[in-house]
N, C-alpha and C. Protein backbone atom coordinates (compact mmCIF):
# COMPACT_ATOMS: atom_id res chain seq x y z
N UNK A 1 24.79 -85.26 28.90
CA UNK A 1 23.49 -85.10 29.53
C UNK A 1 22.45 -84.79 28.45
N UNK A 2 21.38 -85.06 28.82
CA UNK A 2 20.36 -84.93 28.09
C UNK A 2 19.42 -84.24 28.13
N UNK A 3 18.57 -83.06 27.27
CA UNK A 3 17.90 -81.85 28.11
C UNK A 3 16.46 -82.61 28.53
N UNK A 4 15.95 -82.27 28.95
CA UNK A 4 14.48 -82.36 29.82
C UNK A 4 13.94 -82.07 28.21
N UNK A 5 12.73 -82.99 27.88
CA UNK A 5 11.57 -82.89 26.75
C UNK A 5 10.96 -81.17 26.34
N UNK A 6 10.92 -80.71 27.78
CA UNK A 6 10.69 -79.13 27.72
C UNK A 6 11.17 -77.93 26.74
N UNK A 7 12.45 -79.09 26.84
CA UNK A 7 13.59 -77.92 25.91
C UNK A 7 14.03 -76.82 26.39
N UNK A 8 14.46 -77.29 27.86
CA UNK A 8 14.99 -76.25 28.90
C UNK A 8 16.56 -77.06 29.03
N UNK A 9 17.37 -76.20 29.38
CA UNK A 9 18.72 -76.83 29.09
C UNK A 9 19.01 -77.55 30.58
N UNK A 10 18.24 -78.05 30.67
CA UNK A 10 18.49 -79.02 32.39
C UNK A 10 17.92 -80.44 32.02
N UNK A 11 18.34 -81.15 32.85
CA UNK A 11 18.00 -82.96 32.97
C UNK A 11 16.52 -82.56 33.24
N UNK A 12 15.87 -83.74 32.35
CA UNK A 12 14.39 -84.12 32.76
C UNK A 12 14.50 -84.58 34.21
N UNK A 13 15.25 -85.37 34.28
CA UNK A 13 15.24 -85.51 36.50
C UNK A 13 15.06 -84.13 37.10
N UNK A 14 16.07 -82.92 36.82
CA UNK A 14 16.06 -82.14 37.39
C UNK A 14 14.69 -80.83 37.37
N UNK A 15 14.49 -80.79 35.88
CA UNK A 15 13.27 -80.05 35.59
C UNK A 15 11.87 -80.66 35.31
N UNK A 16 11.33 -81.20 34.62
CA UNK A 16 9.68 -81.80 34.57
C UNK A 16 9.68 -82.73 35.44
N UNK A 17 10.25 -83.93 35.85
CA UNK A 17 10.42 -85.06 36.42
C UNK A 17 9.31 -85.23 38.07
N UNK A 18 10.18 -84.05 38.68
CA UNK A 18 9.84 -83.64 39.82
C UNK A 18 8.16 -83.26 40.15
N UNK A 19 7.78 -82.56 38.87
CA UNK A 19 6.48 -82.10 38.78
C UNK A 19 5.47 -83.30 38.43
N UNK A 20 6.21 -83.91 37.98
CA UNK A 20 5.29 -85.12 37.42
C UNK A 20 5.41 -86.27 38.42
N UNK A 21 5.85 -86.45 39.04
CA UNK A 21 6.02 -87.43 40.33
C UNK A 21 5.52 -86.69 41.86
N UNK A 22 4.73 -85.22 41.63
CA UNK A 22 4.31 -84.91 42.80
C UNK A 22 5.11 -84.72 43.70
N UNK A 23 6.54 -84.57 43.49
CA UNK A 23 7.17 -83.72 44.38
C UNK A 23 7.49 -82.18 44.46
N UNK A 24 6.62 -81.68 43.57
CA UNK A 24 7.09 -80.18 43.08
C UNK A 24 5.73 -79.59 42.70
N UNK A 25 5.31 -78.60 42.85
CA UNK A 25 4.37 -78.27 41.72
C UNK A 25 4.80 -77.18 41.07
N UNK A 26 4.65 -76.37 39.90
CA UNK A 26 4.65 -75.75 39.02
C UNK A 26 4.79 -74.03 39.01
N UNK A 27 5.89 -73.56 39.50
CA UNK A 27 5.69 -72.04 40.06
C UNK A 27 5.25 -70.97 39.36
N UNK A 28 5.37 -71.47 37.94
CA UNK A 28 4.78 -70.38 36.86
C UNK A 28 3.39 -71.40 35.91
N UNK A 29 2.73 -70.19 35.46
CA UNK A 29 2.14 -70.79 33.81
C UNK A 29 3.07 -71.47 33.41
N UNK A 30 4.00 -70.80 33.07
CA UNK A 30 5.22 -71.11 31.46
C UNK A 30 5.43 -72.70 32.17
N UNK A 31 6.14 -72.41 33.24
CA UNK A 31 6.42 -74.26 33.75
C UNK A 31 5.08 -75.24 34.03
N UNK A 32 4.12 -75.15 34.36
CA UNK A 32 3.34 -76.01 33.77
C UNK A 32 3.16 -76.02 32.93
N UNK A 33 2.75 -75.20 31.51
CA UNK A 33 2.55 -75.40 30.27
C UNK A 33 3.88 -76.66 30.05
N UNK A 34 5.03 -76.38 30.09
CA UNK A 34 6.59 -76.97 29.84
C UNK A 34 5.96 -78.35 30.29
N UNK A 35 5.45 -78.83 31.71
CA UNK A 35 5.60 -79.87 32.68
C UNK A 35 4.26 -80.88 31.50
N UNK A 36 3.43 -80.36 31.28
CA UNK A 36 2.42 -80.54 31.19
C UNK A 36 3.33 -81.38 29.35
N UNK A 37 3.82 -80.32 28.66
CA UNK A 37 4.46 -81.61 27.44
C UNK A 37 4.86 -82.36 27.54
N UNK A 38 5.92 -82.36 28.84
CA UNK A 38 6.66 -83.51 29.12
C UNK A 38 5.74 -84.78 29.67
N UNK A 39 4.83 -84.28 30.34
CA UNK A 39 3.69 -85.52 30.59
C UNK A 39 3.31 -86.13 29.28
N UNK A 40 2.55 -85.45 28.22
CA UNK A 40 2.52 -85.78 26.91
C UNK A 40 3.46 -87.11 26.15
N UNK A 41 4.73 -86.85 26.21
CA UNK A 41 5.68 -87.23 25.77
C UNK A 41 5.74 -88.24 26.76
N UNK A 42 5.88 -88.40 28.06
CA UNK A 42 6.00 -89.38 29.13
C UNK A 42 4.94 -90.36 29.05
N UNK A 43 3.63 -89.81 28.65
CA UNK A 43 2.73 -90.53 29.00
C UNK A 43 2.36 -90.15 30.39
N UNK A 44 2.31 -89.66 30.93
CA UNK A 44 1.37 -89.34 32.12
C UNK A 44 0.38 -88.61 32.18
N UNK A 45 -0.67 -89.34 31.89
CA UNK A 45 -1.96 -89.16 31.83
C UNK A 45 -2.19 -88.54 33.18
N UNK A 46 -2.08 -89.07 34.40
CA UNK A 46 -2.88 -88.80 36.07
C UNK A 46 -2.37 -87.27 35.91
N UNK A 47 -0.86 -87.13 35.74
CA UNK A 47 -0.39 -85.87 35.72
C UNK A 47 -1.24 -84.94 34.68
N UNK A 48 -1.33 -84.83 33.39
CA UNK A 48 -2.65 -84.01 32.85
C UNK A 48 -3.55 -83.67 33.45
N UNK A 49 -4.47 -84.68 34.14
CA UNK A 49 -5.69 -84.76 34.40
C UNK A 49 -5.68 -83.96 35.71
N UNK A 50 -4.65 -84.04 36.36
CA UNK A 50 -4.37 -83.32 37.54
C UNK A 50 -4.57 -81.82 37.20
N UNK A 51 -3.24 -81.52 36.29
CA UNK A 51 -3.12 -80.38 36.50
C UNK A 51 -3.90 -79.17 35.31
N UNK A 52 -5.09 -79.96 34.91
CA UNK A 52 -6.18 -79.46 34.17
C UNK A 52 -7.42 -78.63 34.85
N UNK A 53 -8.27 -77.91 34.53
CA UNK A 53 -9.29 -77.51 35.63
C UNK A 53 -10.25 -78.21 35.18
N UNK A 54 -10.59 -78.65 36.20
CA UNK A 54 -12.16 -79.55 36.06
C UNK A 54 -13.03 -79.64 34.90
N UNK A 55 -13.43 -78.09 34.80
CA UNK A 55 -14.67 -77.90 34.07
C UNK A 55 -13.73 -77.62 32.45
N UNK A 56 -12.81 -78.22 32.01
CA UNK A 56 -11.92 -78.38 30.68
C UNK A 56 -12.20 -80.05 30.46
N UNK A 57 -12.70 -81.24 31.02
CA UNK A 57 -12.58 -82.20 31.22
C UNK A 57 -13.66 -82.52 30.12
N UNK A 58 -13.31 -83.37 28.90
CA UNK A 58 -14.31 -84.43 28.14
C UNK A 58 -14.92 -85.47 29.17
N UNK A 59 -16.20 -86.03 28.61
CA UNK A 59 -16.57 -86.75 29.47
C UNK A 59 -15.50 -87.71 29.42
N UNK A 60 -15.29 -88.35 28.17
CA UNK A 60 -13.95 -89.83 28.49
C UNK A 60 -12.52 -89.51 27.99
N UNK A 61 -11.59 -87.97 29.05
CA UNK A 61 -11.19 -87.43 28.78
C UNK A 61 -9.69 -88.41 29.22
N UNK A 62 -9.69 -89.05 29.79
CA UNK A 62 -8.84 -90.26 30.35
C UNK A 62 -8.50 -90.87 29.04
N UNK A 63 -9.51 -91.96 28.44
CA UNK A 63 -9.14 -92.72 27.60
C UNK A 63 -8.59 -91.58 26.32
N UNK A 64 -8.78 -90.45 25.98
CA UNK A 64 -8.74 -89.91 24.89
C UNK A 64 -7.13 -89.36 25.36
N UNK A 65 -6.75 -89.14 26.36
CA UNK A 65 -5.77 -88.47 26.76
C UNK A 65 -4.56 -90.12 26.44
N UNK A 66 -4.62 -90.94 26.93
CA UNK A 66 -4.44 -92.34 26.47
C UNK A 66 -3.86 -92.54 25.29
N UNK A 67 -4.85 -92.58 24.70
CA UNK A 67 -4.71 -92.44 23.26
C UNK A 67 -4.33 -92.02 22.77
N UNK A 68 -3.94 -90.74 23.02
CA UNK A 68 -3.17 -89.45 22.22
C UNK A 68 -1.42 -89.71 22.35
N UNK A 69 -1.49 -90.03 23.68
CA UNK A 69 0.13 -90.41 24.53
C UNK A 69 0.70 -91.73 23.55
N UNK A 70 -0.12 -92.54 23.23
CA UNK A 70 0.42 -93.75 22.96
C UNK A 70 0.51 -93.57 21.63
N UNK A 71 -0.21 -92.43 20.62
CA UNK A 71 0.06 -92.92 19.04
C UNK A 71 0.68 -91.50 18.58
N UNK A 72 1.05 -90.59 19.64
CA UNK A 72 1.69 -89.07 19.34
C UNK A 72 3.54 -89.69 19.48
N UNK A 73 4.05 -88.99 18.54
CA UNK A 73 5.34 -89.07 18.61
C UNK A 73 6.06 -87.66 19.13
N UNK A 74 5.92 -86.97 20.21
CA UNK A 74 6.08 -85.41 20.64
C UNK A 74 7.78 -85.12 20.04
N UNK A 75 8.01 -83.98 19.23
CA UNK A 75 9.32 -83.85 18.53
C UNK A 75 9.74 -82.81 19.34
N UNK A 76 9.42 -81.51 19.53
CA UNK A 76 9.84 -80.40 19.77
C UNK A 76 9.06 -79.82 20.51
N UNK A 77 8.83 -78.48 21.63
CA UNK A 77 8.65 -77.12 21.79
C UNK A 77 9.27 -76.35 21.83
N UNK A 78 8.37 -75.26 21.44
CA UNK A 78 8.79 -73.85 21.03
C UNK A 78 8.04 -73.01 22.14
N UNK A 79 8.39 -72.39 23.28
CA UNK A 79 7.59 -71.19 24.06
C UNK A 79 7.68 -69.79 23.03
N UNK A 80 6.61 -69.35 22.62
CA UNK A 80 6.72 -68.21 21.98
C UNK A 80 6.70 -67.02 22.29
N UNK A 81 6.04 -66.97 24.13
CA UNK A 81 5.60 -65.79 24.66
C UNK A 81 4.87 -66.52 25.40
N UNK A 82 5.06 -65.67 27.18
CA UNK A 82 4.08 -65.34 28.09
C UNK A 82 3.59 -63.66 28.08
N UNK A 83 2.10 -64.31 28.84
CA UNK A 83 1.87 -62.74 29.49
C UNK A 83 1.18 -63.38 31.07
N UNK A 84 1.67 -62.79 31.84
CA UNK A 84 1.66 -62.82 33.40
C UNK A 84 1.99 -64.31 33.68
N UNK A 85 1.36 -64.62 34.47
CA UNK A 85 1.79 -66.39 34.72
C UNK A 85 2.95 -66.23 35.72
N UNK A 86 3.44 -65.49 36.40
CA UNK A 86 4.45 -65.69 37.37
C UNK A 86 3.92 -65.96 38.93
N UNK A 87 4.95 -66.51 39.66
CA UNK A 87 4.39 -66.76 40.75
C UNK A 87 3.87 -65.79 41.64
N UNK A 88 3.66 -64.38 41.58
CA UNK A 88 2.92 -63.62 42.03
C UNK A 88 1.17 -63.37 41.51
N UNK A 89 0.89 -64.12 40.22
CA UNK A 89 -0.08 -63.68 39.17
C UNK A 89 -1.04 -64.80 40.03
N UNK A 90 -2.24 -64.64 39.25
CA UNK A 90 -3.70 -65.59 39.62
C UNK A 90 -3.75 -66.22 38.26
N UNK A 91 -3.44 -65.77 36.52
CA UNK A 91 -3.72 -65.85 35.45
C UNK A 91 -2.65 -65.54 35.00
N UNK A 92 -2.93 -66.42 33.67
CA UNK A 92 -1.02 -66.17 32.72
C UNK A 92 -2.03 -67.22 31.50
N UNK A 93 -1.28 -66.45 30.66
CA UNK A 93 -1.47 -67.13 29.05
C UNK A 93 0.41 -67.62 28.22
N UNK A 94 0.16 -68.68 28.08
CA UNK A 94 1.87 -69.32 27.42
C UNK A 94 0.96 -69.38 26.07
N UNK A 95 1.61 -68.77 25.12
CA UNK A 95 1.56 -69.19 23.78
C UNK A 95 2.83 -70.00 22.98
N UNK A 96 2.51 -71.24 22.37
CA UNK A 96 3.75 -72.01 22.38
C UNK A 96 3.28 -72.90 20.93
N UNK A 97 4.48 -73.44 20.20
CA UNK A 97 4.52 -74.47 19.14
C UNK A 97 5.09 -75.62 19.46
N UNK A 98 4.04 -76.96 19.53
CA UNK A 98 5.06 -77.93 19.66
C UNK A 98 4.66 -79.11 18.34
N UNK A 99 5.56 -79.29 18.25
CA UNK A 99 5.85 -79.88 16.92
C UNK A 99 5.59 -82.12 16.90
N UNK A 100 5.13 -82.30 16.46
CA UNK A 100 4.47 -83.61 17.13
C UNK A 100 4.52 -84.55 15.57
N UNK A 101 4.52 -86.01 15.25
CA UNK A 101 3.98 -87.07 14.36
C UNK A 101 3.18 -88.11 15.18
N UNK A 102 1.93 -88.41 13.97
CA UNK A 102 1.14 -89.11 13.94
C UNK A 102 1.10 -89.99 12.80
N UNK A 103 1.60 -89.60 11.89
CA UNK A 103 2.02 -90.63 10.56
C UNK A 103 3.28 -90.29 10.38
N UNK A 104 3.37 -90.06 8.32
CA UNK A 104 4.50 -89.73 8.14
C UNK A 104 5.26 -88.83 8.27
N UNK A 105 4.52 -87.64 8.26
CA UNK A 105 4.98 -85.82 8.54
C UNK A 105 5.10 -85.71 9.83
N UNK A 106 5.33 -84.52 10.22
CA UNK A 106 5.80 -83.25 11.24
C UNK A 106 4.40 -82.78 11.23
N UNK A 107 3.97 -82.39 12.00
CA UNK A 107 2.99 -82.01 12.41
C UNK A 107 2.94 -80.16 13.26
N UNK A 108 2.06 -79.90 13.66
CA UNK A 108 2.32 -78.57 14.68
C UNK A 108 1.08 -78.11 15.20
N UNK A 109 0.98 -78.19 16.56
CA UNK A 109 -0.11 -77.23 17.02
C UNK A 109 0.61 -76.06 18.11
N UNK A 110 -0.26 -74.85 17.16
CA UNK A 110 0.38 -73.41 18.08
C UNK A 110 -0.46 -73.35 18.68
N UNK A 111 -0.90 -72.48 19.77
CA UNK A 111 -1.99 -72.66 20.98
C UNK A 111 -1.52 -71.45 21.94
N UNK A 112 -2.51 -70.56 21.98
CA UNK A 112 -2.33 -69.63 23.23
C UNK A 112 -3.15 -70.78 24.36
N UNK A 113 -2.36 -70.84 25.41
CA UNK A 113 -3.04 -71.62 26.63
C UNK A 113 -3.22 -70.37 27.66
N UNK A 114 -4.69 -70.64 28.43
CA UNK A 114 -5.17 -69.81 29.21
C UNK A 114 -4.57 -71.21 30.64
N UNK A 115 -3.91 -70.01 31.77
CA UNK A 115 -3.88 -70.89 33.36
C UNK A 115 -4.71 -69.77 34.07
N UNK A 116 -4.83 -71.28 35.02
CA UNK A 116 -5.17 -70.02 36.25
C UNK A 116 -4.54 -70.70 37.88
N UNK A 117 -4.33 -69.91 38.80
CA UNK A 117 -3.94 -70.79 39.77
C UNK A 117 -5.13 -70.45 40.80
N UNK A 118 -5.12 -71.86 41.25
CA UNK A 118 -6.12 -72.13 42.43
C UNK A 118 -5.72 -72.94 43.19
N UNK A 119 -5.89 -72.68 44.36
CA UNK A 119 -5.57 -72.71 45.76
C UNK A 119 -4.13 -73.55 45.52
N UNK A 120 -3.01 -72.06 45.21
CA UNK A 120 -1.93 -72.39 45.36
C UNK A 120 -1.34 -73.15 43.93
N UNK A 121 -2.00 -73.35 43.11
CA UNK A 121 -1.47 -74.24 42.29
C UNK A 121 -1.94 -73.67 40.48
N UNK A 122 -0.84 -73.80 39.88
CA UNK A 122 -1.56 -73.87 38.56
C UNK A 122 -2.11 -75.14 37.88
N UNK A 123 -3.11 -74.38 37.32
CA UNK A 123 -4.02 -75.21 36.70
C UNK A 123 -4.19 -74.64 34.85
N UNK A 124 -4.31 -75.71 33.71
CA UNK A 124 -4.84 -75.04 32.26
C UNK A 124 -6.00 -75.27 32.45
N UNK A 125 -6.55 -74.43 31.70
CA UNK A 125 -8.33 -74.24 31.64
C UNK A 125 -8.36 -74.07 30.39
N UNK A 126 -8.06 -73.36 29.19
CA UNK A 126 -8.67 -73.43 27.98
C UNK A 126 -7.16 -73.08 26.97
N UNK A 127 -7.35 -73.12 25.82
CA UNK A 127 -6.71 -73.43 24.78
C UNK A 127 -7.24 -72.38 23.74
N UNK A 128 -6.25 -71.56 22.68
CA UNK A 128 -6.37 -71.13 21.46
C UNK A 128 -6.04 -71.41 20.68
N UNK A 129 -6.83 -72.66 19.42
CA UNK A 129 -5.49 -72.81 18.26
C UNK A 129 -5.25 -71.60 17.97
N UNK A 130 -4.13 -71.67 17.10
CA UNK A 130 -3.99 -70.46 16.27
C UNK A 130 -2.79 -71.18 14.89
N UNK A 131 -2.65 -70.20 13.40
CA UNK A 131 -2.12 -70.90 12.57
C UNK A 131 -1.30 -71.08 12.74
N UNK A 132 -0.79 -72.48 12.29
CA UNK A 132 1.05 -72.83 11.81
C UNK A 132 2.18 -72.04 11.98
N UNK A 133 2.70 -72.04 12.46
CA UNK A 133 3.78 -71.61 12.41
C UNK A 133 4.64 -71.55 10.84
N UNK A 134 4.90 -70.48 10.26
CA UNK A 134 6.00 -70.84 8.71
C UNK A 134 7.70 -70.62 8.93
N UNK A 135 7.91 -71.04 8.31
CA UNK A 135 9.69 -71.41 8.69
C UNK A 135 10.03 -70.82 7.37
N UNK A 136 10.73 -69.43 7.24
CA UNK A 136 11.56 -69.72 5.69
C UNK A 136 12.80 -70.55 5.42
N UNK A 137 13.04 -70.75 4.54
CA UNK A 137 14.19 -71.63 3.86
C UNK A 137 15.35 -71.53 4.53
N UNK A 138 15.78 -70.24 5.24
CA UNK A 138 16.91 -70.12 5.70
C UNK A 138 16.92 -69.98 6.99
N UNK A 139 15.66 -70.11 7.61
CA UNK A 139 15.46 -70.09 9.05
C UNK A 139 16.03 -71.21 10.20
N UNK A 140 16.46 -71.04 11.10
CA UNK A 140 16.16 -72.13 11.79
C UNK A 140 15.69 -73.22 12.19
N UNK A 141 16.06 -75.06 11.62
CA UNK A 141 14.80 -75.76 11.99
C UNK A 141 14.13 -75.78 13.44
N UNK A 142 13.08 -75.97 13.34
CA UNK A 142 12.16 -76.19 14.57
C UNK A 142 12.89 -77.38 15.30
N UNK A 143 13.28 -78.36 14.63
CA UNK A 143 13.66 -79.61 15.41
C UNK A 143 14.62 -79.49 16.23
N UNK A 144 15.68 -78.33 16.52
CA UNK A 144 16.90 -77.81 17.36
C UNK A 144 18.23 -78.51 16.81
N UNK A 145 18.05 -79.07 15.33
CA UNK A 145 19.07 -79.48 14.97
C UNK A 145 20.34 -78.76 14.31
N UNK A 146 20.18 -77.30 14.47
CA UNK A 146 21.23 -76.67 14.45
C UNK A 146 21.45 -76.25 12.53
N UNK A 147 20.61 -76.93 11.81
CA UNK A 147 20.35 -76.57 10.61
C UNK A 147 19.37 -75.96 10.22
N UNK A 148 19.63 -75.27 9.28
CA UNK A 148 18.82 -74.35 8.11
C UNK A 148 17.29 -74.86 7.35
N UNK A 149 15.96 -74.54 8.01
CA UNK A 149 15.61 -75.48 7.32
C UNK A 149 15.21 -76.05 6.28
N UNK A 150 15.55 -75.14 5.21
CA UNK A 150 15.69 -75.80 3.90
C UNK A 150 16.11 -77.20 3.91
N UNK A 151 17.58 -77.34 4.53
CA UNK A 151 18.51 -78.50 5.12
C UNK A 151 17.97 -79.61 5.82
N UNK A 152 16.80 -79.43 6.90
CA UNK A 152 16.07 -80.31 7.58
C UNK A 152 15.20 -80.62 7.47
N UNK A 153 13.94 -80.21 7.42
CA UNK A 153 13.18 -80.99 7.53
C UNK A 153 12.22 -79.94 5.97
N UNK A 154 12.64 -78.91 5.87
CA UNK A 154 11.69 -77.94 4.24
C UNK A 154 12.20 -78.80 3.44
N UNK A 155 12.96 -80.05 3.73
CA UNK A 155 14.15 -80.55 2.29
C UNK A 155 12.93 -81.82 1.88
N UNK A 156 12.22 -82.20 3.36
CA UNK A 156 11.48 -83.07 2.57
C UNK A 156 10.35 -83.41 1.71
């Protein structure tokens, strides 16, 4: 089996899939933030746009969202931390690394994401970059390949 893009140890059928085909919606922050990569990676644009709040919207936030899907190569996430975001909350912040190519390198954007839920549903509303993530030599790679990353990907 194969895990869900999320990097939750369940089938993409079983975990993002559902959310992204409108049979499910999203019971926490943390799982839309999760649902919301896997759209990324899927390409599902309607699904973004959905589960975005309005007033976060570029004017030609469609085609740019497009664009991003079709020339992003999505590698990895990392959830680093919530604060609130459960299905009792109104507001929850996921701070997370996901690891992405656009050329030849590895790439990374870390990001505290602000949700909020409205009427019943979560929604992202705003975004924090924040810096890089650093990996020492003997750390864990980001990519979940079970090596050191000196070994993976610091080797290149």
């Amino acid at each position: 089996m194969s895990y869900c893009h999320c990097g939750s140890t369940t089938s993409f059928e079983q975990c993002c899939q559902p959310l992204l085909n409108g049979k499910a919606f999203a019971p926490t922050a943390e799982a839309l933030m999760r649902s919301r990569y896997s759209a990324f990676v899927t390409g599902a644009v309607d699904y973004l746009l959905q589960t975005s709040a309005s007033e976060s919207h570029e004017p030609d936030e469609r085609a740019l969202l497009e664009n991003s899907c079709k020339n992003t190569r999505w590698l990895a996430l990392h959830v680093l931390d919530t604060e609130h975001g459960s299905e009792i909350d109104g507001k929850g912040i996921v701070e997370f690394a996901a690891f992405f190519q656009t050329g030849d390198s590895p790439e990374q954007l870390h990001e505290r994401s602000r949700f909020e839920k409205r009427d019943g549903r979560w929604l992202y509303v705003s975004g924090e970059f924040l810096a890089p993530l650093t990996f020492g030599r003997n750390d864990a790679c980001w990519c979940r390949s079970g090596k050191k990353f000196k070994k993976c990907h610091g080797a290149r």
